[in-house]
C-alpha atoms as a PDB file:
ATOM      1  CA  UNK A   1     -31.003  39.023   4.310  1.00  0.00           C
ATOM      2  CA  UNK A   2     -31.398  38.515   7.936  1.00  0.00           C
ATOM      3  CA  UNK A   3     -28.574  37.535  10.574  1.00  0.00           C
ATOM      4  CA  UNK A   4     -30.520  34.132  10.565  1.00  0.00           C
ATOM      5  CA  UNK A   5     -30.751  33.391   7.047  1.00  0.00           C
ATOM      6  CA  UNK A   6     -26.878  34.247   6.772  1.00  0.00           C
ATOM      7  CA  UNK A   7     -25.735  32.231   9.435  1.00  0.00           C
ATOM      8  CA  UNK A   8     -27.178  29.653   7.996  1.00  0.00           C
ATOM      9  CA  UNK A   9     -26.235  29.969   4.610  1.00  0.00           C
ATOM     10  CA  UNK A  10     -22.203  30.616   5.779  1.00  0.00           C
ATOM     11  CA  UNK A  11     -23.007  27.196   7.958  1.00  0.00           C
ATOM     12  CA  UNK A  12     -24.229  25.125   5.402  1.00  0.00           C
ATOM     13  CA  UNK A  13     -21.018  26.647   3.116  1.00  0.00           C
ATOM     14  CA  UNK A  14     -18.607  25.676   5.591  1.00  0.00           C
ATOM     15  CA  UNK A  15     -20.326  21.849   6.121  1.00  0.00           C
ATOM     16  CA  UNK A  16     -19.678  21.687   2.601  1.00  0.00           C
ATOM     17  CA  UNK A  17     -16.350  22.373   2.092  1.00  0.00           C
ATOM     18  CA  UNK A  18     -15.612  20.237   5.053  1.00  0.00           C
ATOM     19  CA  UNK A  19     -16.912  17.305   3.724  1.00  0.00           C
ATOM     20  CA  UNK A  20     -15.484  17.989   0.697  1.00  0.00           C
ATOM     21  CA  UNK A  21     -11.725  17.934   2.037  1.00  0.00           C
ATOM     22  CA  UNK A  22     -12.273  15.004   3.879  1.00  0.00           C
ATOM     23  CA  UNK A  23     -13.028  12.931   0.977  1.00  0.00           C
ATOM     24  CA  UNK A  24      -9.844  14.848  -0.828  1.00  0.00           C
ATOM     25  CA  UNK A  25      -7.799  12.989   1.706  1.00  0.00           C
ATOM     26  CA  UNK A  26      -5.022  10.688  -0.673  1.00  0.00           C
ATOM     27  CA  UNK A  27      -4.823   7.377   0.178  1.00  0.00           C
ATOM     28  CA  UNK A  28      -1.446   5.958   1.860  1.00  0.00           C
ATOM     29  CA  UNK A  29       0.715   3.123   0.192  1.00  0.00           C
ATOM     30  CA  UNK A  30       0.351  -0.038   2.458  1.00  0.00           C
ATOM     31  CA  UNK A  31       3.055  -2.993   2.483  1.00  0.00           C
ATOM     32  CA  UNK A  32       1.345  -6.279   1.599  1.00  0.00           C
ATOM     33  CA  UNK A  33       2.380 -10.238   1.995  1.00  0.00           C
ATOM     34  CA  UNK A  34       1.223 -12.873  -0.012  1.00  0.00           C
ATOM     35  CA  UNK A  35       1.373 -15.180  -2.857  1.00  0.00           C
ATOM     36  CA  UNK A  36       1.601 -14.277  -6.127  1.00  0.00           C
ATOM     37  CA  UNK A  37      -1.332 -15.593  -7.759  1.00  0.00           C
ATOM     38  CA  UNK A  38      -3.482 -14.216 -10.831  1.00  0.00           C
ATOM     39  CA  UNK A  39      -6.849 -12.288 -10.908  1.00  0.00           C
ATOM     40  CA  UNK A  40      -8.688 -15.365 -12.803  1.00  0.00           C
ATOM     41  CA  UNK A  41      -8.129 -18.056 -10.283  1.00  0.00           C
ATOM     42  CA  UNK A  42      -6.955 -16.392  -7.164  1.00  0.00           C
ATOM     43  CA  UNK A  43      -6.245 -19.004  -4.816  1.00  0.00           C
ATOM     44  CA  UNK A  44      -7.795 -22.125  -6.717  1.00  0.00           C
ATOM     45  CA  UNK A  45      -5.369 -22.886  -9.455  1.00  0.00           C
ATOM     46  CA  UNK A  46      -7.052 -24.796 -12.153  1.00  0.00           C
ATOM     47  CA  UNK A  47      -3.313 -25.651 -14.513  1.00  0.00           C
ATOM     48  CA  UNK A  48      -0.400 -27.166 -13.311  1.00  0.00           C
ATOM     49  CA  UNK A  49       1.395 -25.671 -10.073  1.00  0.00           C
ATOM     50  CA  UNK A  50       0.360 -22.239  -8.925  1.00  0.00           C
ATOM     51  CA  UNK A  51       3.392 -20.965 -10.827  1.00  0.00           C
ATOM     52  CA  UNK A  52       2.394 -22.517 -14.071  1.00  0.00           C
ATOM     53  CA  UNK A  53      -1.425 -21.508 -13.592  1.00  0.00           C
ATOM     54  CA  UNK A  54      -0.210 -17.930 -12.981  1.00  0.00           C
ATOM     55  CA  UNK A  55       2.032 -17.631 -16.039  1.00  0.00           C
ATOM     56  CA  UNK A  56      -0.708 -19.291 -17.844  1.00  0.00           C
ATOM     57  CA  UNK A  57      -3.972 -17.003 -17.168  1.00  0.00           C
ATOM     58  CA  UNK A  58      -1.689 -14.013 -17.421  1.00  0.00           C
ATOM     59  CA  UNK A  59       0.068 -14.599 -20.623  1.00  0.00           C
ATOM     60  CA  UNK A  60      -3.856 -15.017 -21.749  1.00  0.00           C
ATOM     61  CA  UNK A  61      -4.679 -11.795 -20.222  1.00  0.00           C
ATOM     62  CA  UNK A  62      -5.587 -12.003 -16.367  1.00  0.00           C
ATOM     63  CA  UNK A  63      -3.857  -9.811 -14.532  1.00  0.00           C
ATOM     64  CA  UNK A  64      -1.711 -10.710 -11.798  1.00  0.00           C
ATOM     65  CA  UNK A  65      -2.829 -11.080  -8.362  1.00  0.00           C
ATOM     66  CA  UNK A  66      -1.251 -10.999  -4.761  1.00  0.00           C
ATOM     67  CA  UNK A  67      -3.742 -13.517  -2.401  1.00  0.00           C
ATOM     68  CA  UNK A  68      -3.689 -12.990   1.522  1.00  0.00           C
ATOM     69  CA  UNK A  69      -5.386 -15.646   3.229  1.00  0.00           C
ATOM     70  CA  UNK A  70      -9.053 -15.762   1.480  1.00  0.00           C
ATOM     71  CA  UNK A  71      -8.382 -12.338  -0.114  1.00  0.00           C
ATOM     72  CA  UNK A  72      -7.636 -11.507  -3.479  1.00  0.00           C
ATOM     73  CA  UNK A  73      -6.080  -8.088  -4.422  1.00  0.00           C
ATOM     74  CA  UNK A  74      -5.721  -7.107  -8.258  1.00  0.00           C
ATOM     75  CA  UNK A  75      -1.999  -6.209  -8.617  1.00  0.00           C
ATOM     76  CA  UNK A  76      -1.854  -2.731 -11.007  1.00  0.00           C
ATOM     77  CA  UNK A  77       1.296  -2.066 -12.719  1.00  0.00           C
ATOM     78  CA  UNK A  78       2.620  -1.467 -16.025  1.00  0.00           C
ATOM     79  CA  UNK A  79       6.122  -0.638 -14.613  1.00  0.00           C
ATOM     80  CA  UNK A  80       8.096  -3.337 -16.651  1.00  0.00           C
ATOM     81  CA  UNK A  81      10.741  -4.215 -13.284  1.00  0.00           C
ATOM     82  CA  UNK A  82       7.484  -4.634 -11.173  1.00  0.00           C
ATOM     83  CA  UNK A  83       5.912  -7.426 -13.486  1.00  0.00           C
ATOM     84  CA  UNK A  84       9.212  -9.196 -13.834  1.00  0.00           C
ATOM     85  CA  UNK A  85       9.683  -9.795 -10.125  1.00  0.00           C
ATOM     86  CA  UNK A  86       5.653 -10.779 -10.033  1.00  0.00           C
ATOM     87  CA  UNK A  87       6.356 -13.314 -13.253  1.00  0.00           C
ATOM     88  CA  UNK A  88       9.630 -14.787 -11.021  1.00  0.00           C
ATOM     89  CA  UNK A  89       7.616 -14.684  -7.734  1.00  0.00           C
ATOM     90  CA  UNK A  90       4.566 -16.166  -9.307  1.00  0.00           C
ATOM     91  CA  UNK A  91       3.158 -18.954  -6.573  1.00  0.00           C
ATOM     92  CA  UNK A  92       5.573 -17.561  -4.355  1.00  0.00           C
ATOM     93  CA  UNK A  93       5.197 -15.211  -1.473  1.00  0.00           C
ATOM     94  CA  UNK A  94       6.021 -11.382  -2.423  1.00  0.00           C
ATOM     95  CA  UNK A  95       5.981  -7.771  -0.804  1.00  0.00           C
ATOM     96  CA  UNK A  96       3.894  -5.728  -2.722  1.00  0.00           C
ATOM     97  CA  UNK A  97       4.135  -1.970  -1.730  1.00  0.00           C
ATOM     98  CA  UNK A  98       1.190  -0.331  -3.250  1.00  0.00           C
ATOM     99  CA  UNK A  99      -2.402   1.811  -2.587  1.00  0.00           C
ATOM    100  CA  UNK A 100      -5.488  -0.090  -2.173  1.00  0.00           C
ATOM    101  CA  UNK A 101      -8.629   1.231  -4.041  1.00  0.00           C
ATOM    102  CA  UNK A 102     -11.258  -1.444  -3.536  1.00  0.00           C
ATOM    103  CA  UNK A 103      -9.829  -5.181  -4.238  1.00  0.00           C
ATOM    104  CA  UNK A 104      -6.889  -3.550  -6.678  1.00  0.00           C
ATOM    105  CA  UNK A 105      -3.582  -2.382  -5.238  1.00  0.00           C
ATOM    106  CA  UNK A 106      -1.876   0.560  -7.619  1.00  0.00           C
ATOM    107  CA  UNK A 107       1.660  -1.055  -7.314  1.00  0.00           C
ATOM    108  CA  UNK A 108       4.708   0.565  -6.185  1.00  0.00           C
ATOM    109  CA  UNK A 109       7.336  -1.844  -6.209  1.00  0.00           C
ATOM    110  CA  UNK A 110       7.372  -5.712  -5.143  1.00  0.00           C
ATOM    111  CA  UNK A 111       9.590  -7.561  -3.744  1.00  0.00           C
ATOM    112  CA  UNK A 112      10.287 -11.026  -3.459  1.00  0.00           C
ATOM    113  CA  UNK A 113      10.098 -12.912   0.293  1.00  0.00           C
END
């Protein structure tokens, strides 16, 4: 193989592997404020007060939900302490410490405000 052809080859390698370890880079836990809400009805509660609505969509199944503003971010937890303060703070403002994939934050902890 020529100089060329290997330069090229060993440049194309390297491009790869770059790319690659830029997309390995782990996202970073964030601190977010809002009201605890759930995923069904976000910010328009259709039962009772927000707190009642909550309790009510997730004891059916929704999951719980932290809204900021017009956005709605899927809370992500199975850690039993986390969903106890989200039950208390539910239609209440909260800090949820978490990492955001998409519109769902992989909870931390939360904390009430």
């Amino acid at each position: 193989m020529n100089r060329s052809r290997r330069w090229s080859a060993t440049a194309g390698t390297i491009l790869a592997l770059a790319t690659l370890s830029v997309g390995a880079v782990p996202a970073r836990k964030q601190i977010f404020v809002g009201e605890v809400g759930d995923a069904m009805c976000g910010n328009k509660h259709m039962e009772g007060t927000a707190a009642e609505c909550t309790r009510t969509c997730v004891s059916k199944g929704s999951k719980f939900a932290l809204v900021v503003g017009d956005k709605v971010y899927v809370l992500d937890t199975s850690d039993k302490a986390a969903l106890a303060v989200l039950d208390k703070q539910a239609g209440k403002q909260a800090a949820v410490t978490g990492t955001l994939n998409g519109d769902t934050i992989e909870v931390s902890s939360v904390t009430a405000k």
